[in-house]
Structure formats: structure tokens, C-alpha cells
C-alpha atoms as a PDB file:
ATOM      1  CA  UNK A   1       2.397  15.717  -5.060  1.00  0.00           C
ATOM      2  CA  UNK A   2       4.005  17.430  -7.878  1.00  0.00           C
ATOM      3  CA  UNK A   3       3.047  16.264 -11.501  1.00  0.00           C
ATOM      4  CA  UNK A   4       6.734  16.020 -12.166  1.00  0.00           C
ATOM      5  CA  UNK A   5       7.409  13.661  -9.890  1.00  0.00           C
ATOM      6  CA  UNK A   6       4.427  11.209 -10.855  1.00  0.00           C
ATOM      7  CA  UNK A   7       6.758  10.655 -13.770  1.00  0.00           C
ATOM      8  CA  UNK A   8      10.247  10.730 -12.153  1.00  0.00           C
ATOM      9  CA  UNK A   9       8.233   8.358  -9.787  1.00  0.00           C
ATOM     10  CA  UNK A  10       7.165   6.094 -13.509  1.00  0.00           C
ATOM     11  CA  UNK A  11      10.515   5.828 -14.730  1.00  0.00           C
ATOM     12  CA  UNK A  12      12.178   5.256 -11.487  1.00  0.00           C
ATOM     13  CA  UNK A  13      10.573   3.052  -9.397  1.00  0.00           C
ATOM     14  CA  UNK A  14      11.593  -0.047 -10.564  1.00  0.00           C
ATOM     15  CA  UNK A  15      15.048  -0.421 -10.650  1.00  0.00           C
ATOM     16  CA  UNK A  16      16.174   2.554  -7.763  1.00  0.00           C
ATOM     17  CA  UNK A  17      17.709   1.919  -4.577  1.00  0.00           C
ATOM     18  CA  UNK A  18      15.398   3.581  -2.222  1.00  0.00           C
ATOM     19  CA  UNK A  19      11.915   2.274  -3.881  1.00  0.00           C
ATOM     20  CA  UNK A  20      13.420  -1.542  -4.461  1.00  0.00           C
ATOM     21  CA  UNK A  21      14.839  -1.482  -0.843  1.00  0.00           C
ATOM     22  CA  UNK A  22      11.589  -0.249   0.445  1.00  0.00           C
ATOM     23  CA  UNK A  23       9.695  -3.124  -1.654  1.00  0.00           C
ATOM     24  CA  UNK A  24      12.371  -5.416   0.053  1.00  0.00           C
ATOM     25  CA  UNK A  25      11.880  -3.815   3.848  1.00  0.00           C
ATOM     26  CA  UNK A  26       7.540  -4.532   3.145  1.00  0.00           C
ATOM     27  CA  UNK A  27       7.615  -7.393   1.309  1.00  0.00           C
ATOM     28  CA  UNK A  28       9.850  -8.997   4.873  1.00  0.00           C
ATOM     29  CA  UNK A  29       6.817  -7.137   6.917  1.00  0.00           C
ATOM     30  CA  UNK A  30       3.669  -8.282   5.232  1.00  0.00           C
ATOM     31  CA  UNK A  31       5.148 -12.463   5.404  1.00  0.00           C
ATOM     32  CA  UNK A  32       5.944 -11.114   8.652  1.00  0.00           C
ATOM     33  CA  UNK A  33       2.609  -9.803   9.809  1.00  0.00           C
ATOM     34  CA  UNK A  34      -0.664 -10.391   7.341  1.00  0.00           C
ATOM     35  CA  UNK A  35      -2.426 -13.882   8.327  1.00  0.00           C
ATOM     36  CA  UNK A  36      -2.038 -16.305   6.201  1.00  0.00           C
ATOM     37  CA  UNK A  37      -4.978 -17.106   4.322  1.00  0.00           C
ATOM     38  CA  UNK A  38      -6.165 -18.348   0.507  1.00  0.00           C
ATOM     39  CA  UNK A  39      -8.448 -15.733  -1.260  1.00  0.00           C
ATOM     40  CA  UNK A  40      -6.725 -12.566   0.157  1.00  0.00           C
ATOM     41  CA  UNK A  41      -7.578  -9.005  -0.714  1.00  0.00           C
ATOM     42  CA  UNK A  42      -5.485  -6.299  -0.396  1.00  0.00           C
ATOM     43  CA  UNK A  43      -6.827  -2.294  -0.930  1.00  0.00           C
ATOM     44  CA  UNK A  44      -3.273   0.121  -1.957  1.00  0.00           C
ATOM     45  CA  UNK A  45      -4.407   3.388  -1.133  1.00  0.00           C
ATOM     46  CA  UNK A  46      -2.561   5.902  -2.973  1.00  0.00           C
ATOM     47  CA  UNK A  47      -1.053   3.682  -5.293  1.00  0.00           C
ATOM     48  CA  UNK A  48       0.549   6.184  -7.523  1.00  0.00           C
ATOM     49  CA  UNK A  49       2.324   4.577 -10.764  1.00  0.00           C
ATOM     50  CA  UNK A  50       1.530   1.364  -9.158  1.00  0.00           C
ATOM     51  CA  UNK A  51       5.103   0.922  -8.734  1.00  0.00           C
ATOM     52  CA  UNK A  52       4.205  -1.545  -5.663  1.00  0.00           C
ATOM     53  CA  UNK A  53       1.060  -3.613  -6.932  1.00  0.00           C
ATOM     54  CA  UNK A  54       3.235  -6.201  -8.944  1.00  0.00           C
ATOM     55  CA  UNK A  55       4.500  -7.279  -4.847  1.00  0.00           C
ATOM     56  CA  UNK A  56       1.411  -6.703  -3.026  1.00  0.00           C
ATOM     57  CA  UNK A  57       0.032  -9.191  -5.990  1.00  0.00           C
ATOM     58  CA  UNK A  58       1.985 -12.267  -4.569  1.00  0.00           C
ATOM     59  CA  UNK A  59      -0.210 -12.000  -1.123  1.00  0.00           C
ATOM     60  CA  UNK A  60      -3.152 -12.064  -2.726  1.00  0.00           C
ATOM     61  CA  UNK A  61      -5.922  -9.770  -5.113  1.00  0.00           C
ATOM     62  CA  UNK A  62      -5.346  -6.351  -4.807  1.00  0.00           C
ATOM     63  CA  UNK A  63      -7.160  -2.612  -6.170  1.00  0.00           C
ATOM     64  CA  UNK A  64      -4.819   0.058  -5.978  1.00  0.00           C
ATOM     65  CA  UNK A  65      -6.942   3.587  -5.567  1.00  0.00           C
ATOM     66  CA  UNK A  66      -5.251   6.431  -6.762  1.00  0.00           C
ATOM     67  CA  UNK A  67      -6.848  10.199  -6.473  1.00  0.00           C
ATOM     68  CA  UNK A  68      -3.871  11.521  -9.722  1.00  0.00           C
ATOM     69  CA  UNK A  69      -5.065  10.684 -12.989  1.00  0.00           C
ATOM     70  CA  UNK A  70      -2.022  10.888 -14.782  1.00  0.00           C
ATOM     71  CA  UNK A  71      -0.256   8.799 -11.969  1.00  0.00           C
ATOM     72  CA  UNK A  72      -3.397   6.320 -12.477  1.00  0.00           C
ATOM     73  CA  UNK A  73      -3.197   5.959 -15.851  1.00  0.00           C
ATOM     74  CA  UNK A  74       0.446   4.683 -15.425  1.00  0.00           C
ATOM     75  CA  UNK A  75      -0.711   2.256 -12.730  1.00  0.00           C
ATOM     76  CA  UNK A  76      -3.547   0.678 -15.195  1.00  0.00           C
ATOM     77  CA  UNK A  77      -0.637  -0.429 -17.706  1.00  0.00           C
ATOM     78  CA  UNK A  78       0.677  -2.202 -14.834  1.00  0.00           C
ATOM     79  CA  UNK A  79      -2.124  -4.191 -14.067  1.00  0.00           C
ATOM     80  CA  UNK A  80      -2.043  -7.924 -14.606  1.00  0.00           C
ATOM     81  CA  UNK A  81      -4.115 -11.191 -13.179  1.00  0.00           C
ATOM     82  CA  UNK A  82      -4.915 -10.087  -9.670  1.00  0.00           C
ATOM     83  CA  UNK A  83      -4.802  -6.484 -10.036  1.00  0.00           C
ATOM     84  CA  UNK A  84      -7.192  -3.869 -10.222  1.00  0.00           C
ATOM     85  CA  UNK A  85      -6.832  -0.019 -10.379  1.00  0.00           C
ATOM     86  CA  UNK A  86      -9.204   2.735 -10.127  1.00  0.00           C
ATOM     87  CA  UNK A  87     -10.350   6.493  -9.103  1.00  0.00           C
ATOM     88  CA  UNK A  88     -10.251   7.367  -5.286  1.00  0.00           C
ATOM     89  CA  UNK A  89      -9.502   9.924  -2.784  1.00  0.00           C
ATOM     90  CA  UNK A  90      -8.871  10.122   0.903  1.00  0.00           C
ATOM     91  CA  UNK A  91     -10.728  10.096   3.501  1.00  0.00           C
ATOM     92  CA  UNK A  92     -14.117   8.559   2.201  1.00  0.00           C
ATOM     93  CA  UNK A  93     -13.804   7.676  -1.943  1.00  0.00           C
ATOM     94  CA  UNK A  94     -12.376   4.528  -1.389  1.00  0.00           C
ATOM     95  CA  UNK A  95     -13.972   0.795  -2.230  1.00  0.00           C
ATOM     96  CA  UNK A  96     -16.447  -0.641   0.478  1.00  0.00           C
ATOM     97  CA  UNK A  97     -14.494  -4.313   1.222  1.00  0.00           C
ATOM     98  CA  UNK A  98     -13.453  -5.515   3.689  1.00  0.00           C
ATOM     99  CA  UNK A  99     -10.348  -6.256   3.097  1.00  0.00           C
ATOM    100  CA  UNK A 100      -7.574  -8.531   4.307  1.00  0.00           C
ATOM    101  CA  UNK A 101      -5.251  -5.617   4.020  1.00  0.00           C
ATOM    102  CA  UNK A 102      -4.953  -2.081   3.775  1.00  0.00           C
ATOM    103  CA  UNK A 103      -1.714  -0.382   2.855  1.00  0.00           C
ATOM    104  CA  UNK A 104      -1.075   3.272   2.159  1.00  0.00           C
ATOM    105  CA  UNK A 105       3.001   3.740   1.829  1.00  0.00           C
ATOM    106  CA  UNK A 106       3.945   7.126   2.310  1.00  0.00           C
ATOM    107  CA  UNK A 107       0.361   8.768   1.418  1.00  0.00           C
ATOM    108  CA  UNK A 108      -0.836   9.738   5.067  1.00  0.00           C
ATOM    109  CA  UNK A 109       1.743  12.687   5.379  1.00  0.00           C
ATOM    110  CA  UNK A 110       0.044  14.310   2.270  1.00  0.00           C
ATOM    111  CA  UNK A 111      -3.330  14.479   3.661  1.00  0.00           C
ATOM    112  CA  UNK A 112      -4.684  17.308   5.973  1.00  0.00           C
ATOM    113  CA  UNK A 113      -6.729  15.072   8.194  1.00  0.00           C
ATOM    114  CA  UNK A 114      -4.588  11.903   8.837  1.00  0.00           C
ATOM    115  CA  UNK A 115      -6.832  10.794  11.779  1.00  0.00           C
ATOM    116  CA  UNK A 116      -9.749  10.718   9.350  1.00  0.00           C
ATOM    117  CA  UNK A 117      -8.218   9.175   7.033  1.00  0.00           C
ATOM    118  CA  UNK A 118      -6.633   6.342   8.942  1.00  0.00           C
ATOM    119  CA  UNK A 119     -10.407   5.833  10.297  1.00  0.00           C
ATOM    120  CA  UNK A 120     -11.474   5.488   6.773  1.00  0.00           C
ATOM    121  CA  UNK A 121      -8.961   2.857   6.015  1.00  0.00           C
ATOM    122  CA  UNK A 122      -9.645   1.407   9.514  1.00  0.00           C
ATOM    123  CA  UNK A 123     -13.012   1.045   8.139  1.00  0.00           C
ATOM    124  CA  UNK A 124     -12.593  -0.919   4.765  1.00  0.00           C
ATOM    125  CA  UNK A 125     -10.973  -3.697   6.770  1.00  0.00           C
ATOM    126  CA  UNK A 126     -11.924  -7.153   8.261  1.00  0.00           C
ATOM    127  CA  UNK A 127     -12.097  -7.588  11.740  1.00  0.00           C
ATOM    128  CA  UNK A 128      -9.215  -9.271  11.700  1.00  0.00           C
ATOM    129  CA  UNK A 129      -7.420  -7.344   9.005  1.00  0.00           C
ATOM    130  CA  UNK A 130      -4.312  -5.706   8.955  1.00  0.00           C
ATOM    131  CA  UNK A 131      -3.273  -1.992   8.015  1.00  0.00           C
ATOM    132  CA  UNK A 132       0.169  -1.298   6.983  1.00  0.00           C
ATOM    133  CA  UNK A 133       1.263   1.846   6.626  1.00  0.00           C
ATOM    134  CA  UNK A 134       5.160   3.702   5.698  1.00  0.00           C
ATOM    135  CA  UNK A 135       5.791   7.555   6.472  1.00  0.00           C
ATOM    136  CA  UNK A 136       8.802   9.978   6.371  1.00  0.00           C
ATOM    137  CA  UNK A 137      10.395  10.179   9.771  1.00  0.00           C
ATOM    138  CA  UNK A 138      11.228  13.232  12.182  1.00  0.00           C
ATOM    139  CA  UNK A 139      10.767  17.010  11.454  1.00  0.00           C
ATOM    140  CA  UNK A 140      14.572  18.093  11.277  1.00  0.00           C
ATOM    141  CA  UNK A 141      15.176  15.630   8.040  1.00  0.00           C
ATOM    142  CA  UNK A 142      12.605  18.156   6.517  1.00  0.00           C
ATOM    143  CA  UNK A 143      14.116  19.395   2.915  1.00  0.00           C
ATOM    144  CA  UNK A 144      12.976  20.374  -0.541  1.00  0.00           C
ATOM    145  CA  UNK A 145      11.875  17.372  -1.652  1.00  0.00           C
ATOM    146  CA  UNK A 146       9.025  17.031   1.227  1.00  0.00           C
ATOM    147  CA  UNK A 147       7.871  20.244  -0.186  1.00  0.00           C
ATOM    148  CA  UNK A 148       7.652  19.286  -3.753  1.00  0.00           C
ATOM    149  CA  UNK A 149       5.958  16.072  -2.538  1.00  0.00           C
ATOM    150  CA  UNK A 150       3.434  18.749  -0.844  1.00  0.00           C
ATOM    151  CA  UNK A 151       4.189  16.882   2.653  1.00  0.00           C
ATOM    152  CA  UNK A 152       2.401  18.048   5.665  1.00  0.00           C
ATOM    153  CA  UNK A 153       4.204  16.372   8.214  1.00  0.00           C
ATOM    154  CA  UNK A 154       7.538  14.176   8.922  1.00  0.00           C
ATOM    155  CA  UNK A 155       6.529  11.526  11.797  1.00  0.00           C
ATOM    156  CA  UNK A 156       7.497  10.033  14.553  1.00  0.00           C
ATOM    157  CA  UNK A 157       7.374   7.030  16.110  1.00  0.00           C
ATOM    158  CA  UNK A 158       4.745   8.497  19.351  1.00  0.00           C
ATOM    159  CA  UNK A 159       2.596  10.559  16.685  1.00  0.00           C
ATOM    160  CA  UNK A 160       2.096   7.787  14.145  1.00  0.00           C
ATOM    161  CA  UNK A 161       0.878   5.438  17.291  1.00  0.00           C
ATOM    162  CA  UNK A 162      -1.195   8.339  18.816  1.00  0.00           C
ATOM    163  CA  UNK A 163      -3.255   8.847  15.001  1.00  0.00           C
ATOM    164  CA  UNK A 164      -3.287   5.278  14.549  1.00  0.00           C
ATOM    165  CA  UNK A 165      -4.710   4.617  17.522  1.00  0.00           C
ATOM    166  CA  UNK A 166      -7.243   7.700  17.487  1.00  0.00           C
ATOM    167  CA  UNK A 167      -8.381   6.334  14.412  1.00  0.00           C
ATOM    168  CA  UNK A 168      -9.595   3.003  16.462  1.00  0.00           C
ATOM    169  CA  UNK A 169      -6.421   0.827  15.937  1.00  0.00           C
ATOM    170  CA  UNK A 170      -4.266  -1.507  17.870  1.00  0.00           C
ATOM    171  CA  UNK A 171      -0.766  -0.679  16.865  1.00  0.00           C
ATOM    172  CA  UNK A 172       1.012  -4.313  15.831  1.00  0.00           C
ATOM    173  CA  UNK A 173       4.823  -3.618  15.232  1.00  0.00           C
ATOM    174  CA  UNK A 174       6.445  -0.446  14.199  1.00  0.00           C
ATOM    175  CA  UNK A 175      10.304   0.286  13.453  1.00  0.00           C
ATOM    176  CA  UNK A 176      12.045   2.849  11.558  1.00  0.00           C
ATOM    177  CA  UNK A 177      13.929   2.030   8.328  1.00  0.00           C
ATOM    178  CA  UNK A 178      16.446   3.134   6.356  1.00  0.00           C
ATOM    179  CA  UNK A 179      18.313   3.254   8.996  1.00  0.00           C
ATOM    180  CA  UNK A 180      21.770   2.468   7.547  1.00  0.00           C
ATOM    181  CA  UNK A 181      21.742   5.445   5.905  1.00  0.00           C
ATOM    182  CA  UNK A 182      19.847   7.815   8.631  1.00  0.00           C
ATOM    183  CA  UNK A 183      23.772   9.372  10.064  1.00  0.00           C
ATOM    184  CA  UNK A 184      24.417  10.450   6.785  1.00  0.00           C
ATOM    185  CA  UNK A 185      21.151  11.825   5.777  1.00  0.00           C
ATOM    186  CA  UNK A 186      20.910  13.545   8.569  1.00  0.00           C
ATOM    187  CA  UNK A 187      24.184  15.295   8.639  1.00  0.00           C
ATOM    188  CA  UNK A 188      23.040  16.801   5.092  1.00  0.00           C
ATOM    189  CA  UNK A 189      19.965  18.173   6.906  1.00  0.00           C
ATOM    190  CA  UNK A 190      21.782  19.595   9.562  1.00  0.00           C
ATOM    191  CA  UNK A 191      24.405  21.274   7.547  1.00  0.00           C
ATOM    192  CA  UNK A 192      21.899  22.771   5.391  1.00  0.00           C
ATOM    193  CA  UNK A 193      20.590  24.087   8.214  1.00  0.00           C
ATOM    194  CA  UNK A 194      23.356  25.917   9.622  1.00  0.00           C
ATOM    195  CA  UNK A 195      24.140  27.015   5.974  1.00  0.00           C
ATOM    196  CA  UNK A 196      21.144  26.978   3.846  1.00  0.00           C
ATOM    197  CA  UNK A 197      22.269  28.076   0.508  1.00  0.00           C
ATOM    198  CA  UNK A 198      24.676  24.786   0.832  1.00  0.00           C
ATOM    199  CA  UNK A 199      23.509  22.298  -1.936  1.00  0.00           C
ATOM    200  CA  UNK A 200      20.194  24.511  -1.836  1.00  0.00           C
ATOM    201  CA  UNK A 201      19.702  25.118  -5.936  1.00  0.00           C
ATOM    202  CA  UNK A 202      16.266  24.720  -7.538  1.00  0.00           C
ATOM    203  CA  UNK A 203      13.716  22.570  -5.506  1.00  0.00           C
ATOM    204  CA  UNK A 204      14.104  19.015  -6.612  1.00  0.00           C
ATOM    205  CA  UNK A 205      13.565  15.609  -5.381  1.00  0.00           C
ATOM    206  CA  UNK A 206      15.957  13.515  -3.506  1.00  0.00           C
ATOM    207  CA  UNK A 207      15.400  10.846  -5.768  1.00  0.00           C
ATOM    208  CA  UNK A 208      17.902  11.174  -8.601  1.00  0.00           C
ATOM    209  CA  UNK A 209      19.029   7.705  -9.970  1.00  0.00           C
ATOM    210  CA  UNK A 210      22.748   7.193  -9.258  1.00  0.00           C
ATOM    211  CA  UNK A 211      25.448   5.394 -10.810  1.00  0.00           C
ATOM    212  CA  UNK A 212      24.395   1.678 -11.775  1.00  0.00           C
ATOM    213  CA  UNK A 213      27.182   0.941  -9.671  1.00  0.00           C
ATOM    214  CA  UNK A 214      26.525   3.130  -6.809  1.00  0.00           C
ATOM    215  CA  UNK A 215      22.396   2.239  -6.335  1.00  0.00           C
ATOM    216  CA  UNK A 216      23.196  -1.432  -6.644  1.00  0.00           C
ATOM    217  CA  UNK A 217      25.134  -1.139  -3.147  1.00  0.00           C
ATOM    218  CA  UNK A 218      22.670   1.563  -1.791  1.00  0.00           C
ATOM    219  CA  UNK A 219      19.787  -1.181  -2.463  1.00  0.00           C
ATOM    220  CA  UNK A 220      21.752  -3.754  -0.921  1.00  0.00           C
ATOM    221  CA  UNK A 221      22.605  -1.916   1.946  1.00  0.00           C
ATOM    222  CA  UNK A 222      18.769  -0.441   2.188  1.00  0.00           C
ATOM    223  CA  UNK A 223      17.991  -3.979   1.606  1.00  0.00           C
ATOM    224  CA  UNK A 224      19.452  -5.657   4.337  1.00  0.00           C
ATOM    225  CA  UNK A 225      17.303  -4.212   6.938  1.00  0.00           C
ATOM    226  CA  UNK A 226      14.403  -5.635   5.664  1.00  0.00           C
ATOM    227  CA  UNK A 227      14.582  -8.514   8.134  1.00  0.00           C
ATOM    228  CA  UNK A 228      15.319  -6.799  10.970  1.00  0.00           C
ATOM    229  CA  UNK A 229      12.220  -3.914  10.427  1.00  0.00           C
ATOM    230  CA  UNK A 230       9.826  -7.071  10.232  1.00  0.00           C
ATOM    231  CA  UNK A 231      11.236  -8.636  13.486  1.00  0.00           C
ATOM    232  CA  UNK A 232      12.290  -5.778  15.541  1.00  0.00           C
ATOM    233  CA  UNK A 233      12.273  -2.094  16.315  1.00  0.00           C
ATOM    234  CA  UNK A 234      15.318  -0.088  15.128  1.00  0.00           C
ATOM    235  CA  UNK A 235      15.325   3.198  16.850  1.00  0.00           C
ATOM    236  CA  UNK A 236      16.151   5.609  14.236  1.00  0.00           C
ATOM    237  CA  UNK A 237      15.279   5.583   9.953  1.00  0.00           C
ATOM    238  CA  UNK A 238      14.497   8.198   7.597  1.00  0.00           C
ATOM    239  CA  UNK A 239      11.227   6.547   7.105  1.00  0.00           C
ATOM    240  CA  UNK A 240       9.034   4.664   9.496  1.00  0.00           C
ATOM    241  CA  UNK A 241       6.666   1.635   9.320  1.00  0.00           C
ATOM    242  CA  UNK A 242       3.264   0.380  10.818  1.00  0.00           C
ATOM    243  CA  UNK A 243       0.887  -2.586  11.395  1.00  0.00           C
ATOM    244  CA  UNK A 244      -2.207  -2.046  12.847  1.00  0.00           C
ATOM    245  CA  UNK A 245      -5.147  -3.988  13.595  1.00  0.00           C
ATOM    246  CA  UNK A 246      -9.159  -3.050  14.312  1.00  0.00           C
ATOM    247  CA  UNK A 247      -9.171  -2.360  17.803  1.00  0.00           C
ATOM    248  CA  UNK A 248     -11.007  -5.306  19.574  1.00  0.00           C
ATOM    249  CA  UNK A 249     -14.483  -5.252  21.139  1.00  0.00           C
END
């Protein structure tokens, strides 16, 4: 991923719409989905600024592994009682476990191999563990800001089952999210399509911070899927979610 947006990422990632609706949308799918349990451990691969280990706390101990060191650095001032950092890279530099849980939130569309490294995670976890995993959905929302997050892929909802499952995993629940917002989002794409120099200046990120006013009622909206991704399927989302399980012998 671009350096610069490790530390739009820093600054950001607390208080804006689309990363506190996320939190919202996971936090619904891991009471949803992870066994309850006391003593739970929880691996974050690809933590990044550890913008998500303060949430992933509250289910149990949890080591974020993060490959950036400047993004990993951030992520160690955010540690606190139950929460570890440290140095790791996909597919094999990751901590032995087992683990309750495995998460990786939109990490396996930046890595070459994504059947490896899903078999790697697969790996690290109990036999009854869970893996939950968040990717960008569908090819034609493809914009500058996948390429400046160095994105290999967009998914969908048959490719992320066929990996998952390649990489030795019974496929739980998924569902698409942000959905609310998916007509919208992908009108943009479409019109900068047909005319590409349309709101095409220097690459950037899609993830300016709005007006207070205006992300406050984006989370909310964002937010109020979060029940409805952990229970059901919604067909459509700019991003899509998984839970997996080791496949059983």
C-alpha cells in the first residue's frame, strides 16, 4: 500500500464513516459467528495502524501482525491490556497459535498468492476456529484508489468462496456490505468510465474525511447494515465479508 496512506489511514480511522461503519458491520459478525468461549485469541493479519485492535480486544487477546513498519509502529502506540503487535508478512511469517480467530480485513486483495495465503491463515487456527475475512467487491468499481492501495484484485462473492475453499475451508456466511451506498458508488465508476478524465485529477484515495455533518449520516447509514451482513446475505456492497471454518475431517 502506499506510505501515504498508512498515515491518511492513522489520522483517519477513528472517527470516519467508512472505517467506523465497517468496525460496526464486524463487530455485529464476530458476536454473530466466533464461539463463545473465555480465554480467546484472536491473530489480525495485516493490522496496519491498528485502527481495529481496540474492537477485536473486547472478544478476547489479540496480536496484530503487520509486514509496514511505519504502519506498525503506529499500531504499537495503540496497544493496551490484551494487545500485542509485531513484525509479519504473508503467506508464512506469521505466529504459530492456534488461534480462536483469524481476521485479515481487506489485506488478501494485496497479496499475489491469495490461495496461499488463506492456507497459511487456515493453518494458525484451531480446529474449531474461525477466519474472518473483508475484501473490495467486483472488478467494474475498480478506480484510483485500488491502485494506490497496490490492489490486485476486486472480488466477488463465487471467487472469494472458490480461494477460501481451495485453501481447505468451509465457507460459514458471506454477504456484501456497504450496500446502501453501492447505486451511487457505482454510478461514479461507470461514468468515469464512459468519460475518464471526469473527476480523474491526481491519483488519490477515496477516503477523504467529509463534513462532520455529512460522515456522521454516512456512518449511520453504513452503520445500519451491520445487522443485517451478520444475519443475512445482501446481494450487492462495495465490499464483501467472510467466515470460514477448517474444513472437517
Amino acid at each position: 500500500m502506499d506510505p501515504q496512506l498508512y498515515r491518511q489511514h492513522a489520522e483517519q480511522e477513528e472517527q470516519h464513516w467508512w472505517f467506523a461503519g465497517r468496525r460496526d458491520v464486524i463487530a455485529a459478525c464476530l458476536r454473530r459467528w466466533v464461539p463463545e468461549r473465555g480465554g480467546r485469541t484472536l491473530l489480525d493479519v495485516g493490522c496496519g495502524t491498528g485502527g481495529m485492535l481496540p474492537l477485536l480486544a473486547q472478544f478476547g487477546h489479540v496480536t496484530g501482525v503487520e509486514s509496514e513498519p511505519a504502519a506498525l509502529a503506529v499500531a504499537a502506540r495503540r496497544v493496551s491490556a490484551g494487545v500485542a503487535v509485531q513484525a509479519g508478512a504473508l503467506p508464512d511469517d506469521l505466529p504459530d497459535g492456534p488461534f480462536d480467530v483469524v481476521t485479515a480485513f481487506d489485506v488478501v486483495e494485496h497479496v499475489p498468492t491469495p490461495v496461499e495465503s488463506l492456507k497459511s491463515m487456515a493453518r494458525r487456527l484451531r480446529a474449531d476456529g474461525r477466519l474472518v475475512v473483508t475484501v473490495p467487491a467486483f472488478m467494474f468499481l475498480w478506480s484510483q484508489h485500488d491502485e494506490l492501495n497496490h490492489h490486485y484484485v476486486r472480488y466477488t462473492d463465487a471467487l472469494l468462496r472458490e480461494q477460501l475453499q481451495a485453501a481447505g475451508l468451509d465457507v460459514l456466511h458471506t454477504s456484501y456490505f456497504n450496500a446502501w451506498l453501492f447505486p451511487a458508488v457505482a454510478a461514479v465508476r461507470a461514468v468515469q468510465r464512459v468519460l475518464p478524465g471526469w473527476l480523474r485529477g491526481p491519483a488519490k484515495s477515496d477516503l477523504g474525511l467529509p463534513p462532520a455533518l455529512v460522515n456522521r449520516a454516512l456512518h449511520a447509514l453504513f452503520a445500519s447494515e451491520a445487522s443485517v451482513v451478520a444475519r443475512a446475505r445482501l446481494p450487492a456492497g462495495v465490499s464483501l465479508l467472510a467466515v470460514a471454518r477448517p474444513r472437517s475431517r
